[in-house]
Every structure is written in C-alpha cells, then in structure tokens.
N, C-alpha and C. Protein backbone atom coordinates (compact mmCIF):
# COMPACT_ATOMS: atom_id res chain seq x y z
N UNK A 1 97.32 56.08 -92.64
CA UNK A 1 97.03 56.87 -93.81
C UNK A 1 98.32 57.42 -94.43
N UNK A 2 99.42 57.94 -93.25
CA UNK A 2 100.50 58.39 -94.01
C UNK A 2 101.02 57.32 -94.59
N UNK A 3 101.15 56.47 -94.43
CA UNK A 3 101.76 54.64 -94.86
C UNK A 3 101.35 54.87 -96.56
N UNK A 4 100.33 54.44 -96.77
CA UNK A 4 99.42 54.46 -97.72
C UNK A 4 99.90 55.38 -98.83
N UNK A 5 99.84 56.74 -98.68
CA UNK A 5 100.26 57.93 -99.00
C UNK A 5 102.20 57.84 -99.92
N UNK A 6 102.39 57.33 -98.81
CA UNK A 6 104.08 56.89 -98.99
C UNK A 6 103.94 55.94 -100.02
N UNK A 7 103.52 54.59 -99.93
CA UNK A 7 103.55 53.90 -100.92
C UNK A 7 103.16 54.11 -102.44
N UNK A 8 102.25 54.77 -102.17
CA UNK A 8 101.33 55.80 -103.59
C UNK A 8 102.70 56.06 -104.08
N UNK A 9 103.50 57.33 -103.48
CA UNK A 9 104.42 58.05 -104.43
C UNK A 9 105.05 57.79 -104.97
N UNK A 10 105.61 56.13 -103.88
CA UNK A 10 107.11 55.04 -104.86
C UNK A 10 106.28 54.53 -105.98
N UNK A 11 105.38 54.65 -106.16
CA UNK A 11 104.63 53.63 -107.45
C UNK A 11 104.37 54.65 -108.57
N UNK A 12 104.81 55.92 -108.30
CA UNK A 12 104.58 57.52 -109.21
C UNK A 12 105.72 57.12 -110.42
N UNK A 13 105.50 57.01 -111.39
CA UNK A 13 106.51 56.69 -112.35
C UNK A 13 106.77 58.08 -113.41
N UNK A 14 107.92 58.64 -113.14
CA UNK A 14 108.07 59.84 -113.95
C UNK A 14 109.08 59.77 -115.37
N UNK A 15 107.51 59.96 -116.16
CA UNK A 15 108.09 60.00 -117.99
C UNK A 15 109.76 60.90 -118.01
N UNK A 16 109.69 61.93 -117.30
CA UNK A 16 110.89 62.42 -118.07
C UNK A 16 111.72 61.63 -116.85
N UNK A 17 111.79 60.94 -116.16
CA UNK A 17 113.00 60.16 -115.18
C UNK A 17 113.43 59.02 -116.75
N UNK A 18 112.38 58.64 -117.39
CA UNK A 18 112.15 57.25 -117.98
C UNK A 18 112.92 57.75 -119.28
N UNK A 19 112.38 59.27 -119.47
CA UNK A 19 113.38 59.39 -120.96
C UNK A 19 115.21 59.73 -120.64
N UNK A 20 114.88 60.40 -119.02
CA UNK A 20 116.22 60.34 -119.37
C UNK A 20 117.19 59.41 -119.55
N UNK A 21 116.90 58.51 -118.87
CA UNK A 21 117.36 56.63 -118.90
C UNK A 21 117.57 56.59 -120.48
N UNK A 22 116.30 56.68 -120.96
CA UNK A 22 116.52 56.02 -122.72
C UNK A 22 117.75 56.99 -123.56
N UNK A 23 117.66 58.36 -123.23
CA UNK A 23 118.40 59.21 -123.98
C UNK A 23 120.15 58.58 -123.41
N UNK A 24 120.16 58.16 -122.79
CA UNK A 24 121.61 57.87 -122.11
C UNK A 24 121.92 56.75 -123.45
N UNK A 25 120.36 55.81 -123.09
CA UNK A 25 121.48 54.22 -123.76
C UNK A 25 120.90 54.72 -125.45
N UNK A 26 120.23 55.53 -125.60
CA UNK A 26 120.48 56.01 -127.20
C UNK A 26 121.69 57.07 -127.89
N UNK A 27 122.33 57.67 -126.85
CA UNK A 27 122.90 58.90 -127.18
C UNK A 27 124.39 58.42 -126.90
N UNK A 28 124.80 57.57 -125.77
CA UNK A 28 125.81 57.19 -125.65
C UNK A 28 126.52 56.01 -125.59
N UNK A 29 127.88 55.46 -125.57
CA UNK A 29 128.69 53.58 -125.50
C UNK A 29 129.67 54.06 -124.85
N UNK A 30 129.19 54.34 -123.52
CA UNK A 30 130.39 53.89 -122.79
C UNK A 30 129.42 53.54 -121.00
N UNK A 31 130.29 53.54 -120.29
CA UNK A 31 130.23 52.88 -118.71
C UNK A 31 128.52 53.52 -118.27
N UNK A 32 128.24 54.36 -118.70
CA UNK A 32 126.79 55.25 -118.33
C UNK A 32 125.78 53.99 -118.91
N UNK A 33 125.65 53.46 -119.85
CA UNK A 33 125.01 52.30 -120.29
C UNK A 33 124.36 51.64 -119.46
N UNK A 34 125.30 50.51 -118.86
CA UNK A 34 124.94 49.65 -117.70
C UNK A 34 124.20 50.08 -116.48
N UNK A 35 124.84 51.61 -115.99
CA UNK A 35 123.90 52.20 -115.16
C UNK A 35 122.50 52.40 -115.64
N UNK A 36 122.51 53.08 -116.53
CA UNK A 36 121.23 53.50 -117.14
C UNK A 36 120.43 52.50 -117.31
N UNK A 37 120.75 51.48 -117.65
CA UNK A 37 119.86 50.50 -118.27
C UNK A 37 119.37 49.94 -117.10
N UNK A 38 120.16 49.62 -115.97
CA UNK A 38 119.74 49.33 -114.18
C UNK A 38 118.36 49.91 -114.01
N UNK A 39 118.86 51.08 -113.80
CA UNK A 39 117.74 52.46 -113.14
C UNK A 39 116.67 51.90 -114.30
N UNK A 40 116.59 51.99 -115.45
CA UNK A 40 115.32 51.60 -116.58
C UNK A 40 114.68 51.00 -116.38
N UNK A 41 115.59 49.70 -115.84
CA UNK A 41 114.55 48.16 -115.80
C UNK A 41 113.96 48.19 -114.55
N UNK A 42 114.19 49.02 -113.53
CA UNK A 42 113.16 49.55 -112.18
C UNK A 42 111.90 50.34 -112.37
N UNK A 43 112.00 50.28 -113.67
CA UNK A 43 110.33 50.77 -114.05
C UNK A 43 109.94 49.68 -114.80
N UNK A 44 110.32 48.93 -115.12
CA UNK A 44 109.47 47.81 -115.41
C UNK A 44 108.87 47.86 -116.77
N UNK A 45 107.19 47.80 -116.69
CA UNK A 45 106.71 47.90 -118.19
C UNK A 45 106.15 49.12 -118.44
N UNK A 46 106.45 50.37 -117.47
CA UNK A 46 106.17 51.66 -117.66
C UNK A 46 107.69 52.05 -118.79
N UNK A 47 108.66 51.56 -118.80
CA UNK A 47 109.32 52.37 -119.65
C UNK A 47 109.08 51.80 -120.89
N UNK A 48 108.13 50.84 -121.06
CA UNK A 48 108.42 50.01 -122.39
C UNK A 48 107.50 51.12 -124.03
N UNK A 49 106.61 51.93 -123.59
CA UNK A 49 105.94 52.60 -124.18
C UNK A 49 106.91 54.17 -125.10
N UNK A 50 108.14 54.28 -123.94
CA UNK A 50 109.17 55.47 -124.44
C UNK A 50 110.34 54.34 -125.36
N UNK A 51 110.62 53.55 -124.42
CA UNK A 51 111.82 52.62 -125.45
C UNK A 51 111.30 52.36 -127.06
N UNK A 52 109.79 51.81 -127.13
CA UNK A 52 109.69 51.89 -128.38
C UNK A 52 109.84 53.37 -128.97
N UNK A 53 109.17 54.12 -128.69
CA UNK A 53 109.12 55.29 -129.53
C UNK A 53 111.16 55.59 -129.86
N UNK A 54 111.72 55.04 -128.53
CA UNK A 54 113.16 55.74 -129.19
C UNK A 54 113.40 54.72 -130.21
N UNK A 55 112.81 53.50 -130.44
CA UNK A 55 113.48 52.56 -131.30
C UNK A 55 113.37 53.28 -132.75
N UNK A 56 112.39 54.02 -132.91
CA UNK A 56 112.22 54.91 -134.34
C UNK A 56 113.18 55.96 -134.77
N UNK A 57 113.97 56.22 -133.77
CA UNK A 57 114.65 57.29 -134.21
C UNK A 57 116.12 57.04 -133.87
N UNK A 58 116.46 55.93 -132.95
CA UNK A 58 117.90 55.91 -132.89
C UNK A 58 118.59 55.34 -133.72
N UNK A 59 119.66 55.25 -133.33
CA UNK A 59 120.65 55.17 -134.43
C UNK A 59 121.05 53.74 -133.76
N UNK A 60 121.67 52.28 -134.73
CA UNK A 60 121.78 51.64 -134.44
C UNK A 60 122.08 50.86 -133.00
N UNK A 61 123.23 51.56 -132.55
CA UNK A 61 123.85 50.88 -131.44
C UNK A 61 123.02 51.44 -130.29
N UNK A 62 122.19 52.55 -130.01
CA UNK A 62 121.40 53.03 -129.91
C UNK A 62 120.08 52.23 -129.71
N UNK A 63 119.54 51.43 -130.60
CA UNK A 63 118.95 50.35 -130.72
C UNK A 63 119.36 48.87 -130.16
N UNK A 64 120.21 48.91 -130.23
CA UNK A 64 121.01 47.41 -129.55
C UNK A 64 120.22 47.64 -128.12
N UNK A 65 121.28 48.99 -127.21
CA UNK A 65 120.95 49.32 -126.14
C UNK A 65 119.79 49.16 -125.65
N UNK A 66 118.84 49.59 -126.34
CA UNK A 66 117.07 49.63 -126.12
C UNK A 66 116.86 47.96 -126.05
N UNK A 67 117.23 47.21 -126.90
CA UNK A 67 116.67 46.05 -126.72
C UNK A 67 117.37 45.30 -125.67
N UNK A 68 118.61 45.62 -125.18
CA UNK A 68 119.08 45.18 -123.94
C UNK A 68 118.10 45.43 -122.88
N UNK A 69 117.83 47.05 -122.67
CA UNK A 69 116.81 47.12 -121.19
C UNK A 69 115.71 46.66 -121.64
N UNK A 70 115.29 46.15 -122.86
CA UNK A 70 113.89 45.58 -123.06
C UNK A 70 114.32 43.98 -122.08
N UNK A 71 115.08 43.35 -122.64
CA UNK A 71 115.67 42.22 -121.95
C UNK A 71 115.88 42.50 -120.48
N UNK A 72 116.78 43.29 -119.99
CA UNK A 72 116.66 43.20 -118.52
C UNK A 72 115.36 43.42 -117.56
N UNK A 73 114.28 44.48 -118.73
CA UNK A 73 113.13 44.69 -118.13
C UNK A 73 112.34 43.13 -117.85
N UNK A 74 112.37 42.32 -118.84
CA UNK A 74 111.78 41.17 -118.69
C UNK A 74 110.55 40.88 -118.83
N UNK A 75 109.64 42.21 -119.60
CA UNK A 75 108.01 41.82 -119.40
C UNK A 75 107.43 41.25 -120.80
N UNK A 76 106.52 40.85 -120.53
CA UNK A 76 105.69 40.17 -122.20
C UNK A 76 105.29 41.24 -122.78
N UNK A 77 105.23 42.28 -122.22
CA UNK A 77 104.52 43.50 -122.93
C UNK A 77 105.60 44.06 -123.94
N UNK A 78 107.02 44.15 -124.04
CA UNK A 78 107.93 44.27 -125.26
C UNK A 78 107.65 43.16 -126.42
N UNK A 79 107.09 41.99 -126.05
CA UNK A 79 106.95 40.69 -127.08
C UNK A 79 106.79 41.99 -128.62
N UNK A 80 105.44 42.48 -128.79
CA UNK A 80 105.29 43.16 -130.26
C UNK A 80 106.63 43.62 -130.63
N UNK A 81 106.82 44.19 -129.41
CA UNK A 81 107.62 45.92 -130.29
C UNK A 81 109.09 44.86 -130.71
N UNK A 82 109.56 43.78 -130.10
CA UNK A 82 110.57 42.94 -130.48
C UNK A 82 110.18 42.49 -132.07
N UNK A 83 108.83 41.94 -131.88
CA UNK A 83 108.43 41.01 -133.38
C UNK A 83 108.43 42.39 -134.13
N UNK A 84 107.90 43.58 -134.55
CA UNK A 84 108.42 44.60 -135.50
C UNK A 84 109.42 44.88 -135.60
N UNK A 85 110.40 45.25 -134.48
CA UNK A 85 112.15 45.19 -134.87
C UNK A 85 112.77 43.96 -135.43
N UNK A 86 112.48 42.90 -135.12
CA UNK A 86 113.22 41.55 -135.65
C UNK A 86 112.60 41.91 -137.33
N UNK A 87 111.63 42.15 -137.75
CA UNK A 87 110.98 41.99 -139.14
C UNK A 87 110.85 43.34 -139.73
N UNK A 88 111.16 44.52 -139.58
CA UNK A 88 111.44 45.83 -140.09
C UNK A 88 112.56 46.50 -140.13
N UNK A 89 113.23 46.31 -139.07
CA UNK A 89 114.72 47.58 -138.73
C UNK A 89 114.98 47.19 -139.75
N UNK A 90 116.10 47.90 -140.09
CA UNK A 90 116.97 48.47 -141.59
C UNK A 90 118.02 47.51 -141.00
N UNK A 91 118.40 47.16 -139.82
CA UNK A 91 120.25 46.81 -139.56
C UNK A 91 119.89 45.42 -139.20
N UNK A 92 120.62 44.66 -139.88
CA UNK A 92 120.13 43.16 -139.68
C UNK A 92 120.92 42.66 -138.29
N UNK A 93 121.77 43.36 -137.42
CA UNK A 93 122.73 43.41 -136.38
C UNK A 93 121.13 43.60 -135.10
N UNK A 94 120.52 44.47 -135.56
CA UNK A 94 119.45 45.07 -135.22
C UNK A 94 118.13 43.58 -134.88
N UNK A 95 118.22 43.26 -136.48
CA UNK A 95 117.09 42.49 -136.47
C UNK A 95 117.57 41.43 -135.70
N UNK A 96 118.47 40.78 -135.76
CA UNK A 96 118.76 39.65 -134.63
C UNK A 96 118.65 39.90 -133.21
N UNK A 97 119.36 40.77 -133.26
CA UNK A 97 119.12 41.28 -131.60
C UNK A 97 117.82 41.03 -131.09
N UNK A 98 116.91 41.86 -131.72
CA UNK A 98 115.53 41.49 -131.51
C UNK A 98 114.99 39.87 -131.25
N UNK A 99 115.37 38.98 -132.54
CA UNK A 99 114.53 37.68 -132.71
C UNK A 99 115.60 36.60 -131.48
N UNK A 100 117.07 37.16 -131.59
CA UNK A 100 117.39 36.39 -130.22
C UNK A 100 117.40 36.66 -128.70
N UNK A 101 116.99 38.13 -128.82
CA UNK A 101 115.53 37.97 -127.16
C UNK A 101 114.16 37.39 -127.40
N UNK A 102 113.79 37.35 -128.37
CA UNK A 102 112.43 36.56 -128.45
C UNK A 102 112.93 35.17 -128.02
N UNK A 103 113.84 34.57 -128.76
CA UNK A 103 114.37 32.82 -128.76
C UNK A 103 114.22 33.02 -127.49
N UNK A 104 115.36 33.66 -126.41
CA UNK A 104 115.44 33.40 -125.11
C UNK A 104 114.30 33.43 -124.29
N UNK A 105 113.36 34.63 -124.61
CA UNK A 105 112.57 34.21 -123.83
C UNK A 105 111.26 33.44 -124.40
N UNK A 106 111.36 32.83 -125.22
CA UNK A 106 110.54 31.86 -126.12
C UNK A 106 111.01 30.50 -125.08
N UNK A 107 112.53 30.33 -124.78
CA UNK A 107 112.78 28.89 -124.27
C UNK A 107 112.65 28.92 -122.82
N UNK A 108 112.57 29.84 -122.32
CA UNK A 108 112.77 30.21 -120.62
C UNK A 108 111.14 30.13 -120.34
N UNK A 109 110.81 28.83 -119.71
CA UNK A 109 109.11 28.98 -119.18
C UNK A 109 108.88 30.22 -118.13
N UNK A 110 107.46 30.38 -118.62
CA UNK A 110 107.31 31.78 -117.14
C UNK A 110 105.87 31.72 -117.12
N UNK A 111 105.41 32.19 -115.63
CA UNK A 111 104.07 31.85 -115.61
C UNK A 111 103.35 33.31 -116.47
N UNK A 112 103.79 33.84 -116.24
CA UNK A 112 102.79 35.22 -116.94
C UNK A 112 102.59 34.98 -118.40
N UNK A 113 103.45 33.73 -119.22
CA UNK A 113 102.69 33.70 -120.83
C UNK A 113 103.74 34.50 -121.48
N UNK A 114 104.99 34.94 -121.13
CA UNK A 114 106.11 35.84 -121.86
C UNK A 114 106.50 34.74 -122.98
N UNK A 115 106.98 33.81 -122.80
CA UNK A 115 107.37 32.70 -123.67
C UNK A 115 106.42 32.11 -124.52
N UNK A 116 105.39 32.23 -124.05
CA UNK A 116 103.75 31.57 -125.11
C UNK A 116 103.93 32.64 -126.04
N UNK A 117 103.87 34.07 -125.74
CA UNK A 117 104.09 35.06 -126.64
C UNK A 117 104.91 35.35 -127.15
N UNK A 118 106.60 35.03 -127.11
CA UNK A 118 107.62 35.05 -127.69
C UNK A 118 107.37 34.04 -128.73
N UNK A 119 107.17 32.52 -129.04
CA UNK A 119 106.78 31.77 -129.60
C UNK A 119 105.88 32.22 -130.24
N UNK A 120 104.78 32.79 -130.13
CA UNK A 120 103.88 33.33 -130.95
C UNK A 120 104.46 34.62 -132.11
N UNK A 121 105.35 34.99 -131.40
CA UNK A 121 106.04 36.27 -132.23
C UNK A 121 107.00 35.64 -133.62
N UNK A 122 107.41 34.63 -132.85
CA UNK A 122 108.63 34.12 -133.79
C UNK A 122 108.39 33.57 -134.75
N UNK A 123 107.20 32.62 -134.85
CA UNK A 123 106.24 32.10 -135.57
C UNK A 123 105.92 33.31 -136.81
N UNK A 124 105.33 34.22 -136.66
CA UNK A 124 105.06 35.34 -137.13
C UNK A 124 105.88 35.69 -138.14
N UNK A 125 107.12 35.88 -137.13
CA UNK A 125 108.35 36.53 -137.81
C UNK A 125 108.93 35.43 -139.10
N UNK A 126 108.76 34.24 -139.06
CA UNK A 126 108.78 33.14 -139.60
C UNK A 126 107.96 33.46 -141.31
N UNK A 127 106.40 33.32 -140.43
CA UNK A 127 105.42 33.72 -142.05
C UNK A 127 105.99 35.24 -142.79
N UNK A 128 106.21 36.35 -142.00
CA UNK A 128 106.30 37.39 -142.45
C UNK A 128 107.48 37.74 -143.66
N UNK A 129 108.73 37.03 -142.77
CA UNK A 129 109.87 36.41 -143.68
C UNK A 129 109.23 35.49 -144.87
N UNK A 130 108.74 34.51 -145.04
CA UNK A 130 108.45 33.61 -146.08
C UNK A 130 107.80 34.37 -146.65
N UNK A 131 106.85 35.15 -146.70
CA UNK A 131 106.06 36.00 -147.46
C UNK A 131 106.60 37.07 -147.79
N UNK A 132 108.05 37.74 -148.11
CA UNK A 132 108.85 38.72 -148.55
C UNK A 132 108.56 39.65 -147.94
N UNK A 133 107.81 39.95 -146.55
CA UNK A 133 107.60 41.21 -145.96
C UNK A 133 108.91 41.22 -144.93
N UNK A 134 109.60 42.60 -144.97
CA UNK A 134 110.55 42.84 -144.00
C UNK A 134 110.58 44.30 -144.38
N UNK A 135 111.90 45.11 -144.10
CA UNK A 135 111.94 46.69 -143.98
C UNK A 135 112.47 47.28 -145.28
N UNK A 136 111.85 48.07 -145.69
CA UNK A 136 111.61 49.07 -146.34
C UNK A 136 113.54 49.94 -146.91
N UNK A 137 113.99 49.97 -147.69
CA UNK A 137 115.68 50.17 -147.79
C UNK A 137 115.59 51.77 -148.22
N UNK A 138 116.97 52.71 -148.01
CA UNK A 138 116.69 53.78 -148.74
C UNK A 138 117.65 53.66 -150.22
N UNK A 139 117.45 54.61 -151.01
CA UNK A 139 118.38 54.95 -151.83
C UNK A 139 118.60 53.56 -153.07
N UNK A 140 119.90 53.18 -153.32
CA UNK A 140 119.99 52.47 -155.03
C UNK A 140 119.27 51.07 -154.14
N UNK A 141 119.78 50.46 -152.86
CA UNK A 141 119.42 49.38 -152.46
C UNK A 141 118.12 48.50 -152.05
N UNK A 142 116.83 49.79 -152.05
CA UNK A 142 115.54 50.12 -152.03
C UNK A 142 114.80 51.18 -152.94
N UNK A 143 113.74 51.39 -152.49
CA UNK A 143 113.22 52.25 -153.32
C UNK A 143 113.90 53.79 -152.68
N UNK A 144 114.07 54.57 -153.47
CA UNK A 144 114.44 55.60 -153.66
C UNK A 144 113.30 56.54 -153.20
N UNK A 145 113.80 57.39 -151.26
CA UNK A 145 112.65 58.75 -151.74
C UNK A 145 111.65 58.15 -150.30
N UNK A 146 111.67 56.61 -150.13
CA UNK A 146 110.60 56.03 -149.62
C UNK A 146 111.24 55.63 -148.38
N UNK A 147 110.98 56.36 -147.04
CA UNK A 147 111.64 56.03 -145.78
C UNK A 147 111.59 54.42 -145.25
N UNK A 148 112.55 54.31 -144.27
CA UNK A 148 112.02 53.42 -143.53
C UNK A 148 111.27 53.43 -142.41
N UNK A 149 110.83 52.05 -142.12
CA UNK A 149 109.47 51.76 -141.22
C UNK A 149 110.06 52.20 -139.63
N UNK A 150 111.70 51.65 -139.57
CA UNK A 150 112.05 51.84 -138.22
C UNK A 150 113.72 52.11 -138.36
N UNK A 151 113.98 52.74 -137.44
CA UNK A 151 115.33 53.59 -136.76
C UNK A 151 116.03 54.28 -138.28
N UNK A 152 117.08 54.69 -137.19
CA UNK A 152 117.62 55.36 -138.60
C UNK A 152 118.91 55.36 -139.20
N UNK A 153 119.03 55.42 -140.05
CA UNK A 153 120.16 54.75 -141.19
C UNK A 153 121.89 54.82 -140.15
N UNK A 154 121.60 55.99 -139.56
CA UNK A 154 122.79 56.52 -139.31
C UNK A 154 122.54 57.30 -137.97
N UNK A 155 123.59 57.59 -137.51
CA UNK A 155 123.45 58.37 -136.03
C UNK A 155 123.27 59.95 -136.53
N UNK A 156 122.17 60.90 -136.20
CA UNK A 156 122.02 61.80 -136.32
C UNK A 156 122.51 62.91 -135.49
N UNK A 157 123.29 64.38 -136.12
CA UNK A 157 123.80 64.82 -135.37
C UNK A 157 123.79 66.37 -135.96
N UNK A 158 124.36 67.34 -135.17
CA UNK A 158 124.70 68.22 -136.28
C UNK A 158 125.96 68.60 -136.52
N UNK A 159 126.71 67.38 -137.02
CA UNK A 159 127.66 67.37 -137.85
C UNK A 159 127.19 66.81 -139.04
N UNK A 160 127.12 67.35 -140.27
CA UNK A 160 126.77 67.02 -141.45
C UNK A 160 127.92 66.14 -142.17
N UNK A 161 127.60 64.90 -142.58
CA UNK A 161 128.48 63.64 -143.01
C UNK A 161 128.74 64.90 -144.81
N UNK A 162 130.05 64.46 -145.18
CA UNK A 162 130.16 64.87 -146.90
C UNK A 162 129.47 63.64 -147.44
C-alpha cells in the first residue's frame, strides 16, 4: 500500500513547478534555458496546456523557447497549438518555428498518430494560407486599434520604450 501511495505522488504534477519552467524560457536567453526546458519536458503533456497560454503573451524569443520544449516534449497534443502559431503569430521567425516542428514531426513515423496529425496540421496551414487567413498586424501595417490573435509585438516590461 505504501508502494502504491509513493507512486501516486511522482505522477502529482504541480502547475506552479510547470509555470515556473515556462516563466524561465519566456523571461530569459541565457544558460537557464536548456535547464529549464529539461525539467519541462519531464512533464510531458501536462505542461502543454500553460506553454500555450504563455504563447499569448510572450515576447518573441520567448516564443521560440516555448516551441523548443513543445519539441523536446514530443507529444501530438501540441500538433493545434503549433498549427495556430505557424498561421497567426505576428513574427514570421515565430511562424516558421512552428510549421518546421510540424515538418519534423510530420516526417518522423510514430505509433501514437503525432505525424498523421502534424500532416494534417500542415495541410491546414497550407488552405488557411491560400485563403488569405493569417495574423492580424498592429498600427500603419494592419488595421489600426485591432490587436493581435497571438504573442506580443515586443517584450513587455516596465521600462517604457520612447
């Protein structure tokens, strides 16, 4: 029974362990990265539900990061949140990142269907492109006033840019 008990707790996955991971590879670029992103991908597809939510608010490189531990995480369950970043983010550095973890794991067979669904995404991303849907711009280069769908223009701070 104590056996049992023990195993229960390693399988306890704690949200704020999971944000602090994300706040590392959103907040910082340097050597903390690689660690962080380690410890991340040991939760598997429990962190994949916080990584998206940071994909809305970080700031580019910030975003890179996220889609790295989406990649080291390795599950089909990032497939969506990849196909909306490849076809919405504002940073086209951004949007690739996204559609070339889909490619990879589009070409890498796997039994769980990650690659059936990467292929299915890309496809997508394919019509969505041909049909002029992609992300939303601010200011003279878009509509004016009218946010975007995902992350954000710039790294937010409280240092106010002139």
């Amino acid at each position: 029974m104590l056996l049992l008990s023990t195993v229960g707790a390693c399988e306890e996955v704690s949200h704020r362990d999971i944000g602090d991971e994300v706040n590392i590879l959103i907040r910082l670029d340097d050597q903390m990265v690689a660690a962080a992103t380690d410890r991340l991908a040991r939760y598997r597809r429990a962190a994949i539900p916080q990584i998206e939510t940071a994909m809305h608010t970080a700031a580019p490189k910030g975003r890179l990061h996220l889609i790295a531990a989406l990649e080291k995480i390795g599950d089909g369950d990032a497939v969506p949140v990849m196909r909306h970043i490849a076809v919405f983010d504002i940073t086209a550095e951004v949007r690739d990142a996204a559609e070339g973890l889909l490619s990879r794991w589009a070409a890498a067979p796997d039994k769980k269907g990650r690659a059936t669904r990467a292929q299915a995404a890309l496809a997508e991303i394919a019509r969505r492109r041909a049909a002029g849907i992609g992300p939303l711009q601010f200011g003279e280069a878009g509509m004016p006033g009218v946010p975007s769908t995902v992350g954000a223009p710039e790294p937010v701070g409280s240092d106010p840019k002139p």
